[in-house]
Protein backbone atom coordinates (compact mmCIF):
# COMPACT_ATOMS: atom_id res chain seq x y z
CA UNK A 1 -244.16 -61.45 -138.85
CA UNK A 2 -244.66 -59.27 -136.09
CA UNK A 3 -245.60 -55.20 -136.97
CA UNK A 4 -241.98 -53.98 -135.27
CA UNK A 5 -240.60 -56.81 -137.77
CA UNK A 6 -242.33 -55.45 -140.64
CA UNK A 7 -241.24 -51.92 -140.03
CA UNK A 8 -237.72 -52.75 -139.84
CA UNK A 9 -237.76 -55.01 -142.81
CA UNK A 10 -238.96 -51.89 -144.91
CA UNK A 11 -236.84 -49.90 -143.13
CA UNK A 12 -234.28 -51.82 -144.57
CA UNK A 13 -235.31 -51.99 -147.66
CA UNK A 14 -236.01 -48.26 -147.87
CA UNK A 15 -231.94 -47.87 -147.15
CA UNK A 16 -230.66 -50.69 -149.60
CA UNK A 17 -232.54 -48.85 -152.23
CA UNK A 18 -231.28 -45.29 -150.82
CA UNK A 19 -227.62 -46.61 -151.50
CA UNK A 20 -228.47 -47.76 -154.67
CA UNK A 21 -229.82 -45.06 -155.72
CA UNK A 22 -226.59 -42.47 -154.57
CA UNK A 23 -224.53 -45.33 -155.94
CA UNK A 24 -226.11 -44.61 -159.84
CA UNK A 25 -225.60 -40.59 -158.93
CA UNK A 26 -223.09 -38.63 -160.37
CA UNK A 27 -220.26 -38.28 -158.59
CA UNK A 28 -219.89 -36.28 -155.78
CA UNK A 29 -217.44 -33.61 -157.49
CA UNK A 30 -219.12 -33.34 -160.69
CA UNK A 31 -221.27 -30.28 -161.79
CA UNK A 32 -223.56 -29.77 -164.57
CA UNK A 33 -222.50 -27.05 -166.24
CA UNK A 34 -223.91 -23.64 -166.17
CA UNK A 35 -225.49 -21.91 -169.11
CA UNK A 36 -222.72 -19.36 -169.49
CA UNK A 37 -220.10 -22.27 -169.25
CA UNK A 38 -218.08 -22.08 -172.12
CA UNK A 39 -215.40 -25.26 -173.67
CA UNK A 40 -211.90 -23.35 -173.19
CA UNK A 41 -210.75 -25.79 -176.39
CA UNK A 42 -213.79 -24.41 -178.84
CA UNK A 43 -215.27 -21.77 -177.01
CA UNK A 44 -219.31 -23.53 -177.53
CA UNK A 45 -221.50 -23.33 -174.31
CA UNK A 46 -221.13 -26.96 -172.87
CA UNK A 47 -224.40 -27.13 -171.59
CA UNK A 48 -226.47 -27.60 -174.62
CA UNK A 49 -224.22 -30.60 -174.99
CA UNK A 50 -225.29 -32.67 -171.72
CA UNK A 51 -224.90 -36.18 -173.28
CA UNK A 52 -221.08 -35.37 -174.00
CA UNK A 53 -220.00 -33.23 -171.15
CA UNK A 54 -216.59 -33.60 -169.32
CA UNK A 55 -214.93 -31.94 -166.81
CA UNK A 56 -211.79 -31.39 -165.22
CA UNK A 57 -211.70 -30.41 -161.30
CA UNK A 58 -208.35 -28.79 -160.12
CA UNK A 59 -206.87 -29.25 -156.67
CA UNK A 60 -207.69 -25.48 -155.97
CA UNK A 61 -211.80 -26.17 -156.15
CA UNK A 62 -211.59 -24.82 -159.65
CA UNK A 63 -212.94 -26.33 -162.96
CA UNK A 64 -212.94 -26.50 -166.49
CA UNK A 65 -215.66 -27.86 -168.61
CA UNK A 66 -215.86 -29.44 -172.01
CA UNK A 67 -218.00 -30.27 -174.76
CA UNK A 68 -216.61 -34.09 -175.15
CA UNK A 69 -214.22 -36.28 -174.32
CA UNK A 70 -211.47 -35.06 -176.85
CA UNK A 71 -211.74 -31.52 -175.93
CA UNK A 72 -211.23 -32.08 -172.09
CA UNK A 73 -207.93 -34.18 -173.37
CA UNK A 74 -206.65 -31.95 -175.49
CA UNK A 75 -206.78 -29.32 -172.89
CA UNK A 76 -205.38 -31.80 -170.13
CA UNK A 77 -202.28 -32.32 -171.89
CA UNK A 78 -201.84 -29.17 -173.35
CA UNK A 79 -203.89 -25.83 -171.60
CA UNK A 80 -201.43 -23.30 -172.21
CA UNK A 81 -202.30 -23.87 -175.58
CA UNK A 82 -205.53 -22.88 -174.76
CA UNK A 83 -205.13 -20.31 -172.31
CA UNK A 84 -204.85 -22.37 -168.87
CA UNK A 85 -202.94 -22.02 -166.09
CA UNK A 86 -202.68 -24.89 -164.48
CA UNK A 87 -201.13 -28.44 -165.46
CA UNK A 88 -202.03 -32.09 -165.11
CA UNK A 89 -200.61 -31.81 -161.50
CA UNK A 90 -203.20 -29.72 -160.41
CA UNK A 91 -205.60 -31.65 -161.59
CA UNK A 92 -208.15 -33.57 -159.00
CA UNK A 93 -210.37 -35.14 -160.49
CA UNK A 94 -211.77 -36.08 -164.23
CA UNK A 95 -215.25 -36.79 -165.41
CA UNK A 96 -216.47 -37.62 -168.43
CA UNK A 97 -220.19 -38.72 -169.68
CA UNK A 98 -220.37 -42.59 -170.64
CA UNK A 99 -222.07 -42.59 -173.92
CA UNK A 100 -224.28 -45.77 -172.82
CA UNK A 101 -225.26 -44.64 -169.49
CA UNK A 102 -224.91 -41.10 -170.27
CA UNK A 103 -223.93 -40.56 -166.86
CA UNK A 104 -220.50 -38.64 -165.53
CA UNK A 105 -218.25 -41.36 -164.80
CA UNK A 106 -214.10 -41.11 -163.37
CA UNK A 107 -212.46 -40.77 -166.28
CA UNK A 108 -209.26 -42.78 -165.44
CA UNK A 109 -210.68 -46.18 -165.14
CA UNK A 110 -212.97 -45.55 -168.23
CA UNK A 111 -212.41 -47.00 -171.88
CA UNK A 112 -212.40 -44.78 -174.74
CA UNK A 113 -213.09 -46.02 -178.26
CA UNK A 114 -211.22 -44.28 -181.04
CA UNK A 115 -212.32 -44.31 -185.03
CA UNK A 116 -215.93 -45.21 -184.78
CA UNK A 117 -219.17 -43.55 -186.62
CA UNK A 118 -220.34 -41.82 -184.00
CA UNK A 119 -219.56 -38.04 -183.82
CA UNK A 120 -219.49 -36.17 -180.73
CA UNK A 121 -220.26 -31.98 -181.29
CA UNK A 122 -217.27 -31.06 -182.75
CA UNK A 123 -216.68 -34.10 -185.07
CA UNK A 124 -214.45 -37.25 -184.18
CA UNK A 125 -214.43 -38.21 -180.81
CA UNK A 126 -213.07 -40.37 -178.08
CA UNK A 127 -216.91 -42.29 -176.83
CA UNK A 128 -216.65 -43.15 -172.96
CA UNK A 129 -217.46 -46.00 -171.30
CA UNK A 130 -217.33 -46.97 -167.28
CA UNK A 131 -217.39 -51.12 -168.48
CA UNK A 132 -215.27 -52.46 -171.13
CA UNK A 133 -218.00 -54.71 -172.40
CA UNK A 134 -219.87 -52.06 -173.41
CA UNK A 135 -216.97 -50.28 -175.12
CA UNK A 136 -216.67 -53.67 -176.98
CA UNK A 137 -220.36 -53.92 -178.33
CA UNK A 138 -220.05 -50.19 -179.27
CA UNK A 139 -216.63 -50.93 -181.20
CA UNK A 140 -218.44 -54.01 -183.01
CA UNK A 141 -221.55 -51.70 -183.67
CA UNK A 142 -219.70 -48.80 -184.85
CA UNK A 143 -217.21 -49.48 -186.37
CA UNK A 144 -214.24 -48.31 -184.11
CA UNK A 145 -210.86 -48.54 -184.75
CA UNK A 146 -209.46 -49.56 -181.38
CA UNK A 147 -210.89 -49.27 -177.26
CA UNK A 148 -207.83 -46.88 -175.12
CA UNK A 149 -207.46 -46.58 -171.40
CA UNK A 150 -206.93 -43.19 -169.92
CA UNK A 151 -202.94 -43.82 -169.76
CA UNK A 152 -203.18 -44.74 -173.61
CA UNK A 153 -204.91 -41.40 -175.11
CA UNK A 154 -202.05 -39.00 -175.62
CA UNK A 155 -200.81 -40.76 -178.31
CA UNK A 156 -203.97 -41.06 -180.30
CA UNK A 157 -205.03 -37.55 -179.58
CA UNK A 158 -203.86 -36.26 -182.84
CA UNK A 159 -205.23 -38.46 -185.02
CA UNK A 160 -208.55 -37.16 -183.67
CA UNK A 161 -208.25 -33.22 -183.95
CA UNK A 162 -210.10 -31.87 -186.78
């Protein structure tokens, strides 16, 4: 191989890897949340809670943040309730953290196991995950009651709300 050959072969490398790399990073909308960031559900500061954080990013540029999954739903069907403004059609985008990975991941295409032994900060919770398979090892290691797709959690909500 040739030195020009070289260089372009780790130039290519170097990219492939770059990609990646952005590919595992959060995505581009989501936030960390701030220390004075408060759950509008429970009112606790969100960011002591990074392996459970979820958000919800309205059309406007706006967000809410959340403590866990089930806060960020009960609040997405119901934020008057709460004191919010706006309703699910305002709503952009939705993150929340997969509990393997504990990365933000979309929350629509993500799998949600209900019932299991794991509790999130403010007891029962809905545990994310971006791949099914994982949400059915957790649900065979933890004991959960049943895996939900976004589309599926309103009716279930309840059953979770301490």
């Amino acid at each position: 191989m040739t030195r020009p050959s070289i260089s372009r072969a780790a130039l290519a490398c170097a990219i492939a890897l770059g990609a990646a790399a952005a590919s595992a990073a959060a995505p581009p909308g989501f936030v960390k949340p701030g220390k004075d960031e408060k759950c509008p559900v429970c009112g606790m500061f969100v960011y002591k809670y990074p392996d459970w954080v979820a958000e919800l990013r309205f059309r406007d540029g706006s967000r809410a943040v959340f403590d866990g999954a089930k806060d960020l739903f009960r609040y997405f069907f119901d934020a008057r309730q709460f004191g919010g403004t706006k309703g699910r059609g305002d709503v952009a985008e939705v993150y929340v953290t997969d509990y393997y990975t504990l990365e933000p991941i979309d929350a629509r295409p993500a799998f949600y196991v209900v019932g299991s032994d794991v509790y999130g900060p403010m007891g029962k919770e809905l545990i994310p995950f971006a791949r099914r398979a994982d949400a059915e090892e957790f649900l065979r290691d933890h004991g959960g009651r049943t895996i939900l797709v976004f589309d599926e959690i309103e009716r279930e909500l309840g059953a979770l709300v301490d």
